[in-house]
Protein backbone atom coordinates (compact mmCIF):
# COMPACT_ATOMS: atom_id res chain seq x y z
CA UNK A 1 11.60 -23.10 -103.44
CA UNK A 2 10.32 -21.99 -100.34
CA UNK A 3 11.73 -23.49 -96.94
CA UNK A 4 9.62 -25.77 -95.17
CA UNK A 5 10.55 -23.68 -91.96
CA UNK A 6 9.37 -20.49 -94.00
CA UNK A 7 6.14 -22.31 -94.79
CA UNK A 8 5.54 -23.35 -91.50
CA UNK A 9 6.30 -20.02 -90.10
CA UNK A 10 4.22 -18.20 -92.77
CA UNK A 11 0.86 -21.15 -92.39
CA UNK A 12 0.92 -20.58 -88.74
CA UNK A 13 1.70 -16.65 -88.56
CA UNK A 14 -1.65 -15.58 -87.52
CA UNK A 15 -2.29 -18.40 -84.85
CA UNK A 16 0.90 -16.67 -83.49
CA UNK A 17 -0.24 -13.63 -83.43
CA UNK A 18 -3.60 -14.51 -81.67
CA UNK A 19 -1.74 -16.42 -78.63
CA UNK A 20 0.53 -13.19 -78.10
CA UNK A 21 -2.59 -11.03 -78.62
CA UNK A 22 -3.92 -13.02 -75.97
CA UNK A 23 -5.71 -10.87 -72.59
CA UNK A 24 -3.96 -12.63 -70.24
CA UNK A 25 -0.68 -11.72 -71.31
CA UNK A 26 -1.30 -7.72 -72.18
CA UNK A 27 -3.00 -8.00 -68.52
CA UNK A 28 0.80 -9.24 -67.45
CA UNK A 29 2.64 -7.01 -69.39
CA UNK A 30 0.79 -3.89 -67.77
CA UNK A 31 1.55 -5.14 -64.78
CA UNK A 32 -1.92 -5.35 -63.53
CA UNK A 33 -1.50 -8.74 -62.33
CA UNK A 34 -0.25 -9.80 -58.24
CA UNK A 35 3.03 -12.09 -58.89
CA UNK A 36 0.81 -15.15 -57.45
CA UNK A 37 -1.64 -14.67 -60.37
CA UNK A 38 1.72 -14.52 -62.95
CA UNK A 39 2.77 -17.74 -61.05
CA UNK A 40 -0.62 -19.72 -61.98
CA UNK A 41 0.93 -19.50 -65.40
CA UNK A 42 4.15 -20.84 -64.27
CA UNK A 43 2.01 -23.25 -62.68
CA UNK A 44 0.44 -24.58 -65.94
CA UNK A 45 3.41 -24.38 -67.85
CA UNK A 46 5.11 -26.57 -65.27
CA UNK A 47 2.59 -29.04 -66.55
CA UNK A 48 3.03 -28.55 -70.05
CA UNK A 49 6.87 -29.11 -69.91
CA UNK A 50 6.94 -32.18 -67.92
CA UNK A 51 4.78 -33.82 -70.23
CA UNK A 52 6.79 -31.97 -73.73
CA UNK A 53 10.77 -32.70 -71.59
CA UNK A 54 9.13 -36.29 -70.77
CA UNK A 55 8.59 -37.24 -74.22
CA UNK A 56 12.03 -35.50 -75.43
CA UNK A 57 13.60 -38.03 -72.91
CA UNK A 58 11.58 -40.74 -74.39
CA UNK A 59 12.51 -40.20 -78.32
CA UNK A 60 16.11 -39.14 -77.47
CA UNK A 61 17.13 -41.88 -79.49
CA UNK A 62 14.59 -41.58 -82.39
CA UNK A 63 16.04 -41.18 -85.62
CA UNK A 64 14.08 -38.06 -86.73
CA UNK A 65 12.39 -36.80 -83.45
CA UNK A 66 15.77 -37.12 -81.42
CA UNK A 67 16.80 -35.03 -83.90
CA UNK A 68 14.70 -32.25 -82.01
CA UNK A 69 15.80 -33.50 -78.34
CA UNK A 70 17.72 -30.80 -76.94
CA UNK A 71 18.70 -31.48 -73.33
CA UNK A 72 19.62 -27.80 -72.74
CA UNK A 73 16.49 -26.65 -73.44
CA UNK A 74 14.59 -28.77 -70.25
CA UNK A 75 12.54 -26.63 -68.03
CA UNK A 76 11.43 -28.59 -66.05
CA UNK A 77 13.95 -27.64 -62.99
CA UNK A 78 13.84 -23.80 -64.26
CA UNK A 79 10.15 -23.55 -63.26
CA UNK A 80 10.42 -25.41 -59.98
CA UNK A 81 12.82 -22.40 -59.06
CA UNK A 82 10.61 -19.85 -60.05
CA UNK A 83 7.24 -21.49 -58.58
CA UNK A 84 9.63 -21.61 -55.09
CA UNK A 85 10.35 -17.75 -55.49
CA UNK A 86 6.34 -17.25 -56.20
CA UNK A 87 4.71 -19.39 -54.06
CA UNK A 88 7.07 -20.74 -51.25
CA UNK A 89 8.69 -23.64 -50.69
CA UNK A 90 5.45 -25.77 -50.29
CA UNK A 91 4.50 -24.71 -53.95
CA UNK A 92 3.84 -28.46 -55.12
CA UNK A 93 0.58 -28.41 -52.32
CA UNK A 94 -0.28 -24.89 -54.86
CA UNK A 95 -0.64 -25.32 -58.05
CA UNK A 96 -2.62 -28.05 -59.96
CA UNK A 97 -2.92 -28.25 -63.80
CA UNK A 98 -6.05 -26.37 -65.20
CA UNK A 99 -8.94 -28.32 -67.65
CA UNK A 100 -7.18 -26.71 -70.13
CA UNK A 101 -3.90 -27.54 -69.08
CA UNK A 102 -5.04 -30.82 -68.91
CA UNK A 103 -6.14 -30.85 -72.87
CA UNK A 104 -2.99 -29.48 -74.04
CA UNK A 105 -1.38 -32.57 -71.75
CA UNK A 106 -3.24 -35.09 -73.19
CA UNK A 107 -2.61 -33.81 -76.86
CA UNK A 108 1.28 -33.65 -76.30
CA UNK A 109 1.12 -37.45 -75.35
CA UNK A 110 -1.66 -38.64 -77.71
CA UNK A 111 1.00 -37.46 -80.41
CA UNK A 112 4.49 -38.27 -79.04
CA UNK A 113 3.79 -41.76 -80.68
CA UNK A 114 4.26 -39.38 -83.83
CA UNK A 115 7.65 -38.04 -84.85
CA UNK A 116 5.81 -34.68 -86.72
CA UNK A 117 3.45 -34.23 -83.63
CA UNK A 118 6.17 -33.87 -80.88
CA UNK A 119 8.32 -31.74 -83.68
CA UNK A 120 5.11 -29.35 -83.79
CA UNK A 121 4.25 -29.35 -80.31
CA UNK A 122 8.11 -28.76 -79.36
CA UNK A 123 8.00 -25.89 -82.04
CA UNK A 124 5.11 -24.30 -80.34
CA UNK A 125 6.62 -23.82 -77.09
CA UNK A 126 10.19 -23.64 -77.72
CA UNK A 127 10.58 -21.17 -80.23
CA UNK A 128 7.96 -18.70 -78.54
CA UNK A 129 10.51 -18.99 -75.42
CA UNK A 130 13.58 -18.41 -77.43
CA UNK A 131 11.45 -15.60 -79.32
CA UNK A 132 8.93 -13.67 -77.54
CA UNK A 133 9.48 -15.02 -74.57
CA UNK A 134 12.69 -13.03 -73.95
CA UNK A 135 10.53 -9.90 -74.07
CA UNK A 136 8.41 -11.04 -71.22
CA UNK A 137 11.62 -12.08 -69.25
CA UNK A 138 12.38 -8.32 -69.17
CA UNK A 139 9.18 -7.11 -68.59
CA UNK A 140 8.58 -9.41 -65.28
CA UNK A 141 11.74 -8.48 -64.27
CA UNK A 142 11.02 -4.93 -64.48
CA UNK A 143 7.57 -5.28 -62.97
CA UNK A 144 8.02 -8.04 -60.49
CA UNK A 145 12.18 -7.65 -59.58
CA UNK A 146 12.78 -11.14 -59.98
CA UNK A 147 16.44 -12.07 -60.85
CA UNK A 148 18.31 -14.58 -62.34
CA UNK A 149 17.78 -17.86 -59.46
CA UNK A 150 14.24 -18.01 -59.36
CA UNK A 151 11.04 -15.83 -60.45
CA UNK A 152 11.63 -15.47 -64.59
CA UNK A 153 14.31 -19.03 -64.66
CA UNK A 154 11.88 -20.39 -67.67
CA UNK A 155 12.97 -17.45 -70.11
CA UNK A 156 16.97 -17.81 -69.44
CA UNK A 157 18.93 -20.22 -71.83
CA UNK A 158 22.06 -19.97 -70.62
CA UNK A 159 23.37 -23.55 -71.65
CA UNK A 160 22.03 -23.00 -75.39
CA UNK A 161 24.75 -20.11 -75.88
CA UNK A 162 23.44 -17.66 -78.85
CA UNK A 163 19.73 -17.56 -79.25
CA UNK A 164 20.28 -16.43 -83.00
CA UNK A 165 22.51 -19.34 -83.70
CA UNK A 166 20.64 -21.92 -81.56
CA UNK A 167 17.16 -21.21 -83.48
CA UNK A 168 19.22 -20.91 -86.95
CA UNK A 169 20.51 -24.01 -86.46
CA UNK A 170 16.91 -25.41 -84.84
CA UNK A 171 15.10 -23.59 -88.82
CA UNK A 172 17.93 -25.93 -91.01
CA UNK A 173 16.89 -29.18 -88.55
CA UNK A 174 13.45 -28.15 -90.05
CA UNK A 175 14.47 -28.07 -93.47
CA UNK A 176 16.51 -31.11 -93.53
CA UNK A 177 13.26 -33.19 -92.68
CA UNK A 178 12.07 -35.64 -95.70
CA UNK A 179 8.27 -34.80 -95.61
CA UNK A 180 6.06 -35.02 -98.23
CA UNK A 181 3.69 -32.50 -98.72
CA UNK A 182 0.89 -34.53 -97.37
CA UNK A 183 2.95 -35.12 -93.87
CA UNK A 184 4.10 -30.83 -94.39
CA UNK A 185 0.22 -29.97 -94.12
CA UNK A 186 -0.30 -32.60 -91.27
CA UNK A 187 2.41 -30.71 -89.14
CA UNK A 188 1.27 -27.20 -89.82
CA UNK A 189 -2.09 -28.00 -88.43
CA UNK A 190 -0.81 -29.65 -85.39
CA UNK A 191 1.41 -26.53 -84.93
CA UNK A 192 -2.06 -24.55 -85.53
CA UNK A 193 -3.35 -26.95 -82.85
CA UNK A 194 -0.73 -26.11 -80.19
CA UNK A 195 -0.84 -22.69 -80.49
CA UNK A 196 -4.79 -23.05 -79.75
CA UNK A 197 -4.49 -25.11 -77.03
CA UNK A 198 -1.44 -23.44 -75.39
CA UNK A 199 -3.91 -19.78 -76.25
CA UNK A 200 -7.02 -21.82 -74.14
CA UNK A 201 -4.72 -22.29 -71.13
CA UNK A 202 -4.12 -18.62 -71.15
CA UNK A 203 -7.84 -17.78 -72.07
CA UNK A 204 -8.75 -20.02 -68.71
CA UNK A 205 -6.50 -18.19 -66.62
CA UNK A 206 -7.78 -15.09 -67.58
CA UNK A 207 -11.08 -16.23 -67.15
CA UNK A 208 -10.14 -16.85 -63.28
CA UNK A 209 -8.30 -14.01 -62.70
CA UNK A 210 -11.41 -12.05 -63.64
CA UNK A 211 -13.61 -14.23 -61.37
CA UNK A 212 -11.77 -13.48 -58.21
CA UNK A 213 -11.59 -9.71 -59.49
């Protein structure tokens, strides 16, 4: 029988694919983008986190979602180091959250209320960063210089020890949830609702970056 973490990584494959496919990022990856334009996505995922780290610090204590609260993981003091390298120590007066920013805010809350809703939402984000992510870590570093201490913070996990055991171990918490297959589907398509969203934040960006162009 398959794995519910193998059919929630096999549902959601393409909607994946189409957030990493995204313009924005290839744009980043060439390096055809000034470090304050990379730090407007810093910027909105400062936003995301402290709403996705504020709910894991609400549900700590839940029996199934604290089950997903990992306290190493927070990012919320990671990005403020890396919007100080970008923008300056005034960086709070910089950055505001986008519209779309704002949507994929107001999701993560409207579903924290919802054990499989933070799970997918923390999914979404989380395992990108311990996945993909690392590959844009070394590609800012090698386009932008930034070290470890502020500039590419968000992609290090130093606290969570071995990626390959951390996410292992993150794929059995998966498995060991009790879901029917009616509360299975209602997870996948949250988890295909978070990667839209978070793909919309980048699309917007994008969209901006093109406009001052």
């Amino acid at each position: 029988m398959t794995s519910f973490s193998e059919t929630l990584k096999n549902a959601t494959w393409s909607d994946h694919e189409s957030a990493e496919e995204e313009s924005y990022l290839k744009e980043l990856m060439n390096g055809r983008l000034s470090s304050s334009e990379y730090g407007e996505m810093v910027a909105q995922h400062y936003f995301a986190y402290l709403a996705l780290d504020g709910a894991s610090r609400v549900l700590a204590e839940h029996p199934v979602a604290g089950r997903f609260v990992f306290p190493e993981l927070y990012r919320e003091r990671a990005l403020e180091r890396d919007l100080a390298t970008v923008f300056g120590p005034a960086w709070r007066d910089r950055i505001t959250p986008s519209k779309a920013t704002r949507t994929l805010v107001a999701r993560i809350h409207q579903v924290s209320d919802w054990p499989g809703g933070y799970i997918a939402h923390h999914y979404t984000r989380y395992m990108g960063d311990l996945s993909g992510g690392q590959f844009i870590r070394m590609e800012l570093q090698r386009i932008y210089g930034y070290q470890k201490g502020g500039g590419v913070d968000f992609y290090l996990f130093d606290e969570v020890g071995s990626l390959p055991r951390f996410k292992n171990e993150y794929r059995a918490r998966l498995d060991a949830l009790v879901l029917d297959e009616r509360e299975q589907q209602r997870i996948i398509r949250e988890v295909k609702l978070a990667y839209q969203l978070n793909t919309e934040v980048l699309a917007e960006l994008l969209h901006v970056v093109r406009a001052a162009a």
